[in-house]
N, C-alpha and C. Protein backbone atom coordinates (compact mmCIF):
# COMPACT_ATOMS: atom_id res chain seq x y z
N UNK A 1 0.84 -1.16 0.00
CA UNK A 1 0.00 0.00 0.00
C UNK A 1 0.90 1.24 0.00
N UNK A 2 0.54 2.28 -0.83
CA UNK A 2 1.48 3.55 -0.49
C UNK A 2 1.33 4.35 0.46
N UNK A 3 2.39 5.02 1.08
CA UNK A 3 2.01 4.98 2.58
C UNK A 3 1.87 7.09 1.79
N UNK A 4 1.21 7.39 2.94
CA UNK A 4 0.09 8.92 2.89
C UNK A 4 1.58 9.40 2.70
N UNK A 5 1.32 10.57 1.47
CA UNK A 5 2.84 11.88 2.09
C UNK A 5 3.54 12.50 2.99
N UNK A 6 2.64 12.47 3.89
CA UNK A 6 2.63 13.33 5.28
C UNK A 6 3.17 12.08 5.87
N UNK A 7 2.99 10.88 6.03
CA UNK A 7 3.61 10.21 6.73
C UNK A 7 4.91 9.70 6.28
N UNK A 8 5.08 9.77 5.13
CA UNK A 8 6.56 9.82 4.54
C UNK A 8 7.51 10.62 5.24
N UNK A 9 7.23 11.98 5.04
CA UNK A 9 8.11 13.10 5.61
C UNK A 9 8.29 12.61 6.68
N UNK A 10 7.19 12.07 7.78
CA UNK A 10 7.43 12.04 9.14
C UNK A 10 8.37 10.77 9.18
N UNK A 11 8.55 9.96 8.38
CA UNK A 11 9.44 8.45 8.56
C UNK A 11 8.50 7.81 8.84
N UNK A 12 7.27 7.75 8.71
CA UNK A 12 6.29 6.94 9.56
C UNK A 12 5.81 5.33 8.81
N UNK A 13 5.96 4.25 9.18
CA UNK A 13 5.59 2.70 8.41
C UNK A 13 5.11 1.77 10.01
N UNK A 14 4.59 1.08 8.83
CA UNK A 14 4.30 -0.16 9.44
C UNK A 14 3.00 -1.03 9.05
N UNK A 15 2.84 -1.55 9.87
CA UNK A 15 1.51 -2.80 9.85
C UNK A 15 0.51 -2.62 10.48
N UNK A 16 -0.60 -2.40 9.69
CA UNK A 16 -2.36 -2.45 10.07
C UNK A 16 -3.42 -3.43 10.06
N UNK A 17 -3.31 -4.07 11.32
CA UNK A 17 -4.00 -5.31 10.95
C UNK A 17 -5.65 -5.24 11.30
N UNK A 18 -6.66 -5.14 10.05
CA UNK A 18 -7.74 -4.90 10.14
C UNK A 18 -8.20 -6.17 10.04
N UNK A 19 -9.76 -5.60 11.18
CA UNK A 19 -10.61 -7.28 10.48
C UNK A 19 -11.82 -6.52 10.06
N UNK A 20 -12.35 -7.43 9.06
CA UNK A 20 -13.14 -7.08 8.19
C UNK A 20 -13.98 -8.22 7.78
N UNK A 21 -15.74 -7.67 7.52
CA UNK A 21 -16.30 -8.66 7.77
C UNK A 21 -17.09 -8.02 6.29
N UNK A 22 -16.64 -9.01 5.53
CA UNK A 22 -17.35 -9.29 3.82
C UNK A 22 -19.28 -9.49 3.24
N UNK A 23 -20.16 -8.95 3.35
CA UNK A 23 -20.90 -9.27 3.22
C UNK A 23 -21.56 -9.87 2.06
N UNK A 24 -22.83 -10.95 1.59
CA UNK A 24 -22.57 -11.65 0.83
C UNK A 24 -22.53 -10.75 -1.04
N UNK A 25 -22.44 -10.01 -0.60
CA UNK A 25 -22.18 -9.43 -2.16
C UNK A 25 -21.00 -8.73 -2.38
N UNK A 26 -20.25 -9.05 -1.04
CA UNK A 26 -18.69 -8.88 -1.57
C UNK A 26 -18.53 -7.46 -1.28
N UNK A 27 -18.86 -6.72 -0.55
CA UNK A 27 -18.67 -5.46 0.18
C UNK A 27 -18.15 -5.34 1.70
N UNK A 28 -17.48 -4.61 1.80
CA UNK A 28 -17.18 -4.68 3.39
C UNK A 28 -18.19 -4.09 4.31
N UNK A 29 -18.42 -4.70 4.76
CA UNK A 29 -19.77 -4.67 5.96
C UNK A 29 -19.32 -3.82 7.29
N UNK A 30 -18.34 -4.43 7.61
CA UNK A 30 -17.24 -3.85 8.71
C UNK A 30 -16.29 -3.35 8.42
N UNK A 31 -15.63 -2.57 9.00
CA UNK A 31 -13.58 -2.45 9.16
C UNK A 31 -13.52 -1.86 10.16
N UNK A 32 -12.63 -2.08 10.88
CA UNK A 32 -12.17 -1.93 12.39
C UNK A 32 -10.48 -2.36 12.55
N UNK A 33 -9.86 -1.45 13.07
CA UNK A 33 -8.42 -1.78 13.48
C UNK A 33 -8.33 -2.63 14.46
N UNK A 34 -8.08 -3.86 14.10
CA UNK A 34 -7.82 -4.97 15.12
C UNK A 34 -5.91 -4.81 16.09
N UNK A 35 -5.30 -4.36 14.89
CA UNK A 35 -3.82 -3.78 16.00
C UNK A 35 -3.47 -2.95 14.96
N UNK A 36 -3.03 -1.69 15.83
CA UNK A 36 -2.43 -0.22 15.16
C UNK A 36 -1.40 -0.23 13.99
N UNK A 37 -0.80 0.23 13.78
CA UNK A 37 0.36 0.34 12.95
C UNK A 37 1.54 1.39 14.16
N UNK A 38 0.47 1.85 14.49
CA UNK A 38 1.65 2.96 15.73
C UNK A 38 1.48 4.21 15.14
N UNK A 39 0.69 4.69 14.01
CA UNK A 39 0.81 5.69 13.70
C UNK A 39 -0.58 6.39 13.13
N UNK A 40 -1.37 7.17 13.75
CA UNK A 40 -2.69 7.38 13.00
C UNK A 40 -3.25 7.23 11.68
N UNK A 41 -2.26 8.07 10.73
CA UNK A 41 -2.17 7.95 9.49
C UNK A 41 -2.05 6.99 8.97
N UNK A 42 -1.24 6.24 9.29
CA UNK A 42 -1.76 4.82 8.53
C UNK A 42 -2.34 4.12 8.95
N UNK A 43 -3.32 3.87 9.88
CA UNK A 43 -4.52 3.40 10.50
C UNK A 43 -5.70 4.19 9.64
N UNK A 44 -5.92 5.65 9.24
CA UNK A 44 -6.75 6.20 8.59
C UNK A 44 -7.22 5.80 7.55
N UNK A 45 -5.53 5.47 7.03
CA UNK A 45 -5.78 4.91 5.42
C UNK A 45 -6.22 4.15 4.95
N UNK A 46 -5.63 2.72 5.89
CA UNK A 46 -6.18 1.18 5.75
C UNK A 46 -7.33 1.54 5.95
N UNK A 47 -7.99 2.22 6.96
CA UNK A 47 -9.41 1.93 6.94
C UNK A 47 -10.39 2.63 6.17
N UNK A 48 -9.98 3.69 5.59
CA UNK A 48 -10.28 4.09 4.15
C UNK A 48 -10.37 3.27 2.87
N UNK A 49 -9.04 2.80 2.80
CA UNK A 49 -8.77 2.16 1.30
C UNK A 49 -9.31 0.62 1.92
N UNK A 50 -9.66 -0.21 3.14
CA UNK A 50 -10.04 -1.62 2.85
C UNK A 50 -12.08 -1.30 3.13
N UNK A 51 -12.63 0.53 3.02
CA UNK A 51 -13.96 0.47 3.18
C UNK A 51 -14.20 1.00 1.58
N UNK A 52 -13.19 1.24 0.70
CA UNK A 52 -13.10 0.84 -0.86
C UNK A 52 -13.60 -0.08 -1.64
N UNK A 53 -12.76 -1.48 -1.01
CA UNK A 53 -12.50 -2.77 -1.55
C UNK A 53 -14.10 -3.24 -2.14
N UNK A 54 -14.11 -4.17 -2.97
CA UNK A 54 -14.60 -5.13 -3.69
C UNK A 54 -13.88 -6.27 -3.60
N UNK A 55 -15.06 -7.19 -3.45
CA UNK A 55 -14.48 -8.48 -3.12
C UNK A 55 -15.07 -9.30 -3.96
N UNK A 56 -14.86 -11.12 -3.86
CA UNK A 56 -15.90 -11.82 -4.72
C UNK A 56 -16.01 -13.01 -3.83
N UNK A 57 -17.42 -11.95 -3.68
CA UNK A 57 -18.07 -13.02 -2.69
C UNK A 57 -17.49 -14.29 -2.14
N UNK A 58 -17.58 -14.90 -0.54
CA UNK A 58 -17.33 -16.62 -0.67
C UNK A 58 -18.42 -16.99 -0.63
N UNK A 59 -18.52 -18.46 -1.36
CA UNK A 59 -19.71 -18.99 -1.28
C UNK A 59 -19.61 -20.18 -0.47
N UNK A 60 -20.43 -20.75 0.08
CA UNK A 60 -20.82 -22.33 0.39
C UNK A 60 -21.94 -22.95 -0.48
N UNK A 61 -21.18 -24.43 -1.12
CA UNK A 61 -22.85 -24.67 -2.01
C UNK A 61 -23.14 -23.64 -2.42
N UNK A 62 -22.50 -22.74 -3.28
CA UNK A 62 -22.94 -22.30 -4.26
C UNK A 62 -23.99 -20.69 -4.08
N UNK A 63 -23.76 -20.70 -2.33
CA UNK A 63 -25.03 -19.41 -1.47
C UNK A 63 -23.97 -18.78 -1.37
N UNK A 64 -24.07 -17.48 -1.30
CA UNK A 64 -22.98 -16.41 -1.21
C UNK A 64 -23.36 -16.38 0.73
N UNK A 65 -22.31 -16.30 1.62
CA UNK A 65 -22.17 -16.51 3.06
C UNK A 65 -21.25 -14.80 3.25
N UNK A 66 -21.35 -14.25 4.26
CA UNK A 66 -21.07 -13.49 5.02
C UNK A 66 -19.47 -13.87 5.83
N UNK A 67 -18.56 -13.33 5.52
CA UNK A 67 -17.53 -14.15 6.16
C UNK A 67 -16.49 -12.83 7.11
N UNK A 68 -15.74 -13.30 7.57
CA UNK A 68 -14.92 -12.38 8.98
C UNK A 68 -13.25 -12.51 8.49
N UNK A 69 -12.36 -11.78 8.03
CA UNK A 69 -11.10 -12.04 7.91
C UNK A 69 -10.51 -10.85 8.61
N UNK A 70 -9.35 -11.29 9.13
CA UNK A 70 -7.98 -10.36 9.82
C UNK A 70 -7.31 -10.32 8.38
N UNK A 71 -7.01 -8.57 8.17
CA UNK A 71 -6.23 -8.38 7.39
C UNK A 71 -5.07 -7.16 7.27
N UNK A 72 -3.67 -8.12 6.72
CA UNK A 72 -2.82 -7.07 7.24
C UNK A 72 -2.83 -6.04 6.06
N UNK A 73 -2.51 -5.44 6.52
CA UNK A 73 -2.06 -4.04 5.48
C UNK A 73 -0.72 -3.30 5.70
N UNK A 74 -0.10 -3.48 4.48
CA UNK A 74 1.41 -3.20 5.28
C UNK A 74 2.13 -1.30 4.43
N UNK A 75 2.51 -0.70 5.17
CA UNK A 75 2.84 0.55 4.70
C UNK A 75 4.50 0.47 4.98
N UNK A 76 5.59 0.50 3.80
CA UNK A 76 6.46 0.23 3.80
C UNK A 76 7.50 1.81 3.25
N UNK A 77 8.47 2.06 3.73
CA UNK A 77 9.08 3.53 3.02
C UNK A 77 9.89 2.67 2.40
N UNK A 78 10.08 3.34 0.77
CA UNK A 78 11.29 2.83 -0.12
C UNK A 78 12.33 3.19 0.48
């Protein structure tokens, strides 16, 4: 993920581990910071850019189901 400008300047990275709960048409239903990154800004973002996302659907048998994943999001400086 590219990490915000403002947090560039500041040196600021790391890992955002969101959970997020998919609803059956493949939209995020939820997002919530399950553990920080340490830095607001990139906590803002992930939870910006993963209330973006499109998904495709999971199904069971063929029924589109509602499902719960932890997901990391990682903000890295070149």
């Amino acid at each position: 993920m590219e990490v915000p400008r403002a947090s560039r300047r500041a040196g600021e990275s790391g890992v955002v581990w969101l959970r997020v709960v998919v609803d059956t048409r493949g939209l995020p239903k939820l997002v919530q910071v399950q553990r920080s990154s340490g830095h607001a800004r990139l906590d803002e973002q992930a939870l910006f850019a993963m209330r973006q996302a499109r998904f495709k659907p999971h199904t069971e048998n063929g029924t589109p189901i509602e499902v719960e994943v932890i997901a990391p999001i990682e903000y890295l400086l070149d």
